[in-house]
Protein backbone atom coordinates (compact mmCIF):
# COMPACT_ATOMS: atom_id res chain seq x y z
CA UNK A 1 11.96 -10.88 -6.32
CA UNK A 2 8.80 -8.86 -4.84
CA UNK A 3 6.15 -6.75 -6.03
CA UNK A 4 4.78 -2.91 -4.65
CA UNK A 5 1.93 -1.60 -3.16
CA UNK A 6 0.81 1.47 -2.41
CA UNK A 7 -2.50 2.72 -0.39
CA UNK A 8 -3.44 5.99 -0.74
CA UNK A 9 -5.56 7.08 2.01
CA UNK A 10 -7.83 9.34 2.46
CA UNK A 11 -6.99 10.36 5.91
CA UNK A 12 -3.97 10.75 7.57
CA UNK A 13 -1.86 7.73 8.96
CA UNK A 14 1.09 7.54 11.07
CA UNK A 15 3.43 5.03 11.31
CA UNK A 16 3.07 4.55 15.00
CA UNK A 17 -1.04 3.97 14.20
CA UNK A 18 -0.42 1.36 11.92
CA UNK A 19 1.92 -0.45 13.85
CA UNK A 20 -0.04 -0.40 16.64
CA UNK A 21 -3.47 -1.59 14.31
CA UNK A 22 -1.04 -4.17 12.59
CA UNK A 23 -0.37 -5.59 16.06
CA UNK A 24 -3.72 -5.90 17.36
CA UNK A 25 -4.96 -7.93 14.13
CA UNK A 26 -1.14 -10.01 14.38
CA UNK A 27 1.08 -9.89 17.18
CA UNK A 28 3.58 -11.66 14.97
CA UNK A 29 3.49 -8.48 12.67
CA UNK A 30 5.39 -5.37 13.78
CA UNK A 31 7.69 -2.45 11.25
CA UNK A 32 10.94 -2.52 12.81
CA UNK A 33 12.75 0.61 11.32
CA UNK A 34 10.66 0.17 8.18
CA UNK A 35 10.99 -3.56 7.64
CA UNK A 36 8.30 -5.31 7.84
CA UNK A 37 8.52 -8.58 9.95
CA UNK A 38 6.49 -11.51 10.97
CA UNK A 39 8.59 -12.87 13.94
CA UNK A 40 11.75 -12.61 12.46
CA UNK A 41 11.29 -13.09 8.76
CA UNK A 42 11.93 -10.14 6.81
CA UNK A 43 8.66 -9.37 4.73
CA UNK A 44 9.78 -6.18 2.77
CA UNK A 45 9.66 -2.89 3.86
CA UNK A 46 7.11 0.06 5.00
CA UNK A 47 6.51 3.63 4.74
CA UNK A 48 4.48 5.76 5.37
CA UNK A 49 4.77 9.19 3.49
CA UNK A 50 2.31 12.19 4.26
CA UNK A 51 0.96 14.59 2.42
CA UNK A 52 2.50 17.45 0.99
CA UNK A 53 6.14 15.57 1.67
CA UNK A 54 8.74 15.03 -1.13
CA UNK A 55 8.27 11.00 -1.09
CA UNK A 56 4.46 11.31 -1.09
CA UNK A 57 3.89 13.92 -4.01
CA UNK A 58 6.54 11.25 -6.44
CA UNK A 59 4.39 8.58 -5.92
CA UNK A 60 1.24 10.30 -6.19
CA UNK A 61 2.40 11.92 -9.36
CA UNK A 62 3.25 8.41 -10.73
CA UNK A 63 0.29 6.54 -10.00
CA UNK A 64 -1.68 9.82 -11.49
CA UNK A 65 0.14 9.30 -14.61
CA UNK A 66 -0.05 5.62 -14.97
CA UNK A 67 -3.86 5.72 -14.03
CA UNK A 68 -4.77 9.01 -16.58
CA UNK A 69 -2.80 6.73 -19.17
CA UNK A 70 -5.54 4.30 -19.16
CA UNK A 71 -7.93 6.31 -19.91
CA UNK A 72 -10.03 5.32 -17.03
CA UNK A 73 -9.19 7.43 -14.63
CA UNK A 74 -11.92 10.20 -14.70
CA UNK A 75 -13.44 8.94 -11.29
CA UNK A 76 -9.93 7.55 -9.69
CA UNK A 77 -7.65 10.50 -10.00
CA UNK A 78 -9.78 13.08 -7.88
CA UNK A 79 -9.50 10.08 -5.03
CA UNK A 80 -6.16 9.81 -5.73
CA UNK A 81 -5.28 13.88 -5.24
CA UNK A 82 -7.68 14.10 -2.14
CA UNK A 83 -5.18 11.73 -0.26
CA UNK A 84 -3.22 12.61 2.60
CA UNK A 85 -0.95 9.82 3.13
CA UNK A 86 0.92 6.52 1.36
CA UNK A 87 1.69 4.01 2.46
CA UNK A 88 4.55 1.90 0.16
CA UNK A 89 4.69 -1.61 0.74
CA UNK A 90 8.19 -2.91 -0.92
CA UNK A 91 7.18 -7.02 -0.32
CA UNK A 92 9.88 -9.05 -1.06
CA UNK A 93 8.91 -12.61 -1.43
CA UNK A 94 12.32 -14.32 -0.53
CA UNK A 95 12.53 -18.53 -0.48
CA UNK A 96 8.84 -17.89 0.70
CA UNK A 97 6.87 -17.19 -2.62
CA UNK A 98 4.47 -14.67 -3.48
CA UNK A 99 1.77 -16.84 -2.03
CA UNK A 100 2.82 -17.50 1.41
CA UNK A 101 4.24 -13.90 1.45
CA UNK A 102 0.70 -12.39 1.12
CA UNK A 103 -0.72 -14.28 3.49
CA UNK A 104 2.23 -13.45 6.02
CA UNK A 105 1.18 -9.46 4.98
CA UNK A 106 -3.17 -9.92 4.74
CA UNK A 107 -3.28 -8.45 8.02
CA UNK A 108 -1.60 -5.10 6.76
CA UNK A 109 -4.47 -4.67 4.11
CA UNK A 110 -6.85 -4.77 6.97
CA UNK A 111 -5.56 -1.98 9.11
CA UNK A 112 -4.86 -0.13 6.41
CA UNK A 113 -8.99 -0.43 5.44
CA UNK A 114 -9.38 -0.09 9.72
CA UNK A 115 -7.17 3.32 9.80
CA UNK A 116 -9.14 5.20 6.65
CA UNK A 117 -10.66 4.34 3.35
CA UNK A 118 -8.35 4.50 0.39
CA UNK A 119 -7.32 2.80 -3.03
CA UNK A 120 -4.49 0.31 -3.24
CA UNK A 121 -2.07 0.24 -6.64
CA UNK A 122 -0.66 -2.88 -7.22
CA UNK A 123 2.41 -2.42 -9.53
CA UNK A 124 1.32 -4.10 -13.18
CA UNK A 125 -1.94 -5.15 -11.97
CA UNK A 126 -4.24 -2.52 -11.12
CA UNK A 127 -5.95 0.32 -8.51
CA UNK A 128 -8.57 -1.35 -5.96
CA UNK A 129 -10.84 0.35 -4.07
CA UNK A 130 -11.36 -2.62 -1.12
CA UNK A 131 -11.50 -6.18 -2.59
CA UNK A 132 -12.99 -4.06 -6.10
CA UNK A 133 -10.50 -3.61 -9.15
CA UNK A 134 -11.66 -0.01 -10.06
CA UNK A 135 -8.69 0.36 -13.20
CA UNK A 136 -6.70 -2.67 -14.65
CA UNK A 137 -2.85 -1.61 -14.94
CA UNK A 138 -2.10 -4.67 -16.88
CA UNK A 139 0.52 -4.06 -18.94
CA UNK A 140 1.41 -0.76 -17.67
């Protein structure tokens, strides 16, 4: 069982950049060939999908959608289209639980915020913009 995440920034981000930010904030944190690990525990996996690519524009098209379908997306969706890279989070919360899994990952929202401002989806939950719910996806 896990959940997905994905932060749309507003500037670019490379995988190398947020490796090296995730490490600073956690040494115990590193992407390994897109799995995220603390030590050796598998966490999920990572990537990061720029602009104008394939893997980017499906997500972004997606999220548009689910947001627009809300009806509360007037302010969200121009944020959403100015991005200019994702980053998926695939968490997968293993014997751990979801709680001690997000713990494990906190330190990957923060160099996420560190690398450029952006919104976070949370599959079935909603879009944040920092620690601030800005559309609820509840039941979506």
């Amino acid at each position: 069982m896990g959940y997905m995440v994905r932060y749309y920034a507003a500037g670019p981000i490379t995988a190398k950049a947020l490796q090296q930010a995730l490490t600073a904030l956690e040494p115990a944190l590193k992407i390994d060939l897109g799995e995220l690990l603390h030590g050796d525990q598998s966490l999920g996996q990572v990537e990061v999908n720029q602009a104008q690519g394939d893997l980017f524009e499906d997500d972004l098209r997606n999220t548009i959608r689910i947001v627009e379908s809300t009806g509360y997306g007037a302010a969200i969706v121009p944020r959403l289209r100015a991005s200019r890279a994702v980053v998926v989070a695939d968490l997968d919360w293993g014997a751990r639980g979801p709680e001690a899994t997000m713990q494990l990952v906190a330190p990957l929202w923060t160099a996420l915020r560190q690398l450029s401002p952006g919104l976070a989806q949370w599959d079935g939950h909603g879009v944040y913009d920092g620690d601030q719910q800005v559309v609820d996806l509840r039941g979506r």
